[in-house]
Each structure stands twice: as structure tokens, then as C-alpha cells.
N, C-alpha and C. Protein backbone atom coordinates (compact mmCIF):
# COMPACT_ATOMS: atom_id res chain seq x y z
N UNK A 1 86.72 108.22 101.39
CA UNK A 1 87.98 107.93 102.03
C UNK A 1 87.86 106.70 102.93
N UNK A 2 86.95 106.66 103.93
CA UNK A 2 86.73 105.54 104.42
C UNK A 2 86.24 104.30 103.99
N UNK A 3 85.65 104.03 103.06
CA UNK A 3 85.39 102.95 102.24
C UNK A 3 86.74 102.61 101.68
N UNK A 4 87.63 103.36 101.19
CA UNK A 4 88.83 102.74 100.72
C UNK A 4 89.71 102.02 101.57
N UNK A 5 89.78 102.83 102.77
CA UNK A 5 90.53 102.55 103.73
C UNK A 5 89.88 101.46 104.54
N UNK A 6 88.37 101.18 104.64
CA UNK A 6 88.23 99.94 105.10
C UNK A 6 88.38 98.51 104.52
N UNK A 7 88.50 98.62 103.24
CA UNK A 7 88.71 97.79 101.86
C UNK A 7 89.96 97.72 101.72
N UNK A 8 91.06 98.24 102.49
CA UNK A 8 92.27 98.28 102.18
C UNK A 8 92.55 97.48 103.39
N UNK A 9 92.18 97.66 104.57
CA UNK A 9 92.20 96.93 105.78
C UNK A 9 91.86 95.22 105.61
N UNK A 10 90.98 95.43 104.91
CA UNK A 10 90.67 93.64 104.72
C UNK A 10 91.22 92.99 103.62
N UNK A 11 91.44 93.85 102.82
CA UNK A 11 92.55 92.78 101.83
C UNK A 11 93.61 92.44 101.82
N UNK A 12 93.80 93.28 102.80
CA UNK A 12 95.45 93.11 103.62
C UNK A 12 95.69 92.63 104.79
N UNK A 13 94.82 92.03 105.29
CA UNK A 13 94.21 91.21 106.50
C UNK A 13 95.41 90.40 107.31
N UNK A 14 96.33 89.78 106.32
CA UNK A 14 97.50 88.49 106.84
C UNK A 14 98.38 89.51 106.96
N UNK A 15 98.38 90.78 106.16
CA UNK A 15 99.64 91.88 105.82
C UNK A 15 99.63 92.59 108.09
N UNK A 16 98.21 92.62 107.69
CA UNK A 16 97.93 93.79 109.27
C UNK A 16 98.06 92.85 110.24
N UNK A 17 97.81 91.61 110.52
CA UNK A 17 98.66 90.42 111.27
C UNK A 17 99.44 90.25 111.76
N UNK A 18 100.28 90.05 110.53
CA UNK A 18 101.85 90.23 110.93
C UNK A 18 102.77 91.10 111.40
N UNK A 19 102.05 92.66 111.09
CA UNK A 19 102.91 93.44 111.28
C UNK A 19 102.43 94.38 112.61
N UNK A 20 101.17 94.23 112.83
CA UNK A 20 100.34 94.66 114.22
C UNK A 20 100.20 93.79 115.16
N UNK A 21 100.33 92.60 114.95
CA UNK A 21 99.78 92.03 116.29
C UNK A 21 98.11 91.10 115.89
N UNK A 22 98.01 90.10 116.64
CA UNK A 22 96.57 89.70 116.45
C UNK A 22 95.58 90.55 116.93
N UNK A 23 95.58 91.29 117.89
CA UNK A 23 94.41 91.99 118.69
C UNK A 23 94.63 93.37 117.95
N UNK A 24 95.39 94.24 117.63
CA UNK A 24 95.15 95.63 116.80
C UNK A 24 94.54 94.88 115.58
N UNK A 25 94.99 94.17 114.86
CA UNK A 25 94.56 93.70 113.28
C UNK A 25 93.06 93.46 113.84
N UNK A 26 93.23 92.69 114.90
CA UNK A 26 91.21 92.12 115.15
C UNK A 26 90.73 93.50 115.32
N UNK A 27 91.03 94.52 115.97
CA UNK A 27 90.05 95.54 116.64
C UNK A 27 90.02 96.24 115.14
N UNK A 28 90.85 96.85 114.10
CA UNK A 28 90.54 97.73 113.08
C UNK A 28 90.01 96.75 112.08
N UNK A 29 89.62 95.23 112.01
CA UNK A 29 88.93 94.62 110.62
C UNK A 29 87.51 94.66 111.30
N UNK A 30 86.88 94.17 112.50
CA UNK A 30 85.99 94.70 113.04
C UNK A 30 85.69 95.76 112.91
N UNK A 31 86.52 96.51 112.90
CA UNK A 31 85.25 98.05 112.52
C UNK A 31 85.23 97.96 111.16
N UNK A 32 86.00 97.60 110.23
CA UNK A 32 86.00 98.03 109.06
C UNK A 32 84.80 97.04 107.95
N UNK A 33 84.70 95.81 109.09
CA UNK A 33 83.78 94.92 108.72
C UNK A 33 81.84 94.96 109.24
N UNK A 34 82.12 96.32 110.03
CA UNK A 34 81.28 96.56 110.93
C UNK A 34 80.62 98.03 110.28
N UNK A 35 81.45 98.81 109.75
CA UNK A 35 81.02 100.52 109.04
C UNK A 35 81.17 100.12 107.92
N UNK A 36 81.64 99.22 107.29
CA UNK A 36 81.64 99.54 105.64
C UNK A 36 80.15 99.08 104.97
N UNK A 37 79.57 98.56 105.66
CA UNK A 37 78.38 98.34 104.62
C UNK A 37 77.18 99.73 105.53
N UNK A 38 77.45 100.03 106.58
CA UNK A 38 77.06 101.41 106.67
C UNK A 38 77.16 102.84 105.98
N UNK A 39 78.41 102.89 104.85
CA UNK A 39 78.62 104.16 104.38
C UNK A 39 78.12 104.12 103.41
N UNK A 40 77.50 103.36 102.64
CA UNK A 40 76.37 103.31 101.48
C UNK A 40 75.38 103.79 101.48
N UNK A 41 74.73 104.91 102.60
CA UNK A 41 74.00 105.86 102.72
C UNK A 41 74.42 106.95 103.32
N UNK A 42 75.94 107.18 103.15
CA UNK A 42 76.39 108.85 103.60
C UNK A 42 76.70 109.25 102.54
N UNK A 43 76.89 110.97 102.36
CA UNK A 43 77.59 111.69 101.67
C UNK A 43 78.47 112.25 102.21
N UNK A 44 79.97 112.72 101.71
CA UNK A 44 80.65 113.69 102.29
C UNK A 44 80.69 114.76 101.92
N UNK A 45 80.75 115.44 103.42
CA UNK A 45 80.55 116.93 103.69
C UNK A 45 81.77 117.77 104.34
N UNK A 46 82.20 118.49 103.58
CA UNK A 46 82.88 119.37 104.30
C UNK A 46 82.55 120.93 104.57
N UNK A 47 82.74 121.17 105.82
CA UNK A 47 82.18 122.73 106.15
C UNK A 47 83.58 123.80 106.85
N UNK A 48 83.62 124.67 106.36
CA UNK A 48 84.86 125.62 107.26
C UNK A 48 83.93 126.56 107.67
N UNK A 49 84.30 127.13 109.07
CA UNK A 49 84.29 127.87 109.49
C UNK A 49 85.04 129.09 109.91
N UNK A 50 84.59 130.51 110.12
CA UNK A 50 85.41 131.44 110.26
C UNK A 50 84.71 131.58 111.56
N UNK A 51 85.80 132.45 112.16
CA UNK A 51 85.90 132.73 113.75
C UNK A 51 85.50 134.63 113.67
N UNK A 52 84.19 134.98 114.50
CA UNK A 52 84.06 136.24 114.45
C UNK A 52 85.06 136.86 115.20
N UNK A 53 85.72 138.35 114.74
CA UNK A 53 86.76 138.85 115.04
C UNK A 53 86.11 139.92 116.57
């Protein structure tokens, strides 16, 4: 999910610009330019938990 969504952030770069502002568009391509070559060694995990009664 996050790999898409950071890949979606930068190709749409002039799109998140215009419609955010220069400083929101800067703060979310920075991260997205910053974690995306990090998630190439996670897996996702999901866990539920139940609540003892």
C-alpha cells in the first residue's frame, strides 16, 4: 500500500503543488522520497487481536 501511494505522490508532483500548497506537497514527497526505497525489505503483516472477557 505504501509503495503505491508513495509512487503516486511523485508522479503527481505538479498535481500535489497546485492543489496543496508548496510546503504540504514538499513535506509528503520528502517522505515519500525518503521511505520508498526503504520498503524493499518489509513484509506486510497483519495481526487481530481479541480482548479477554
Amino acid at each position: 500500500m505504501w509503495r503505491r501511494l508513495y509512487a503516486l505522490w511523485i508522479r503527481h508532483e505538479a498535481d500535489l503543488r497546485r492543489q496543496l500548497g508548496e510546503d504540504q506537497a514538499q513535506n509528503m514527497l520528502r517522505e515519500a522520497r525518503r521511505m520508498l526505497p526503504r520498503l524493499d525489505g518489509r513484509r506486510v503483516l497483519a495481526v487481530t487481536l481479541r480482548r479477554a472477557r
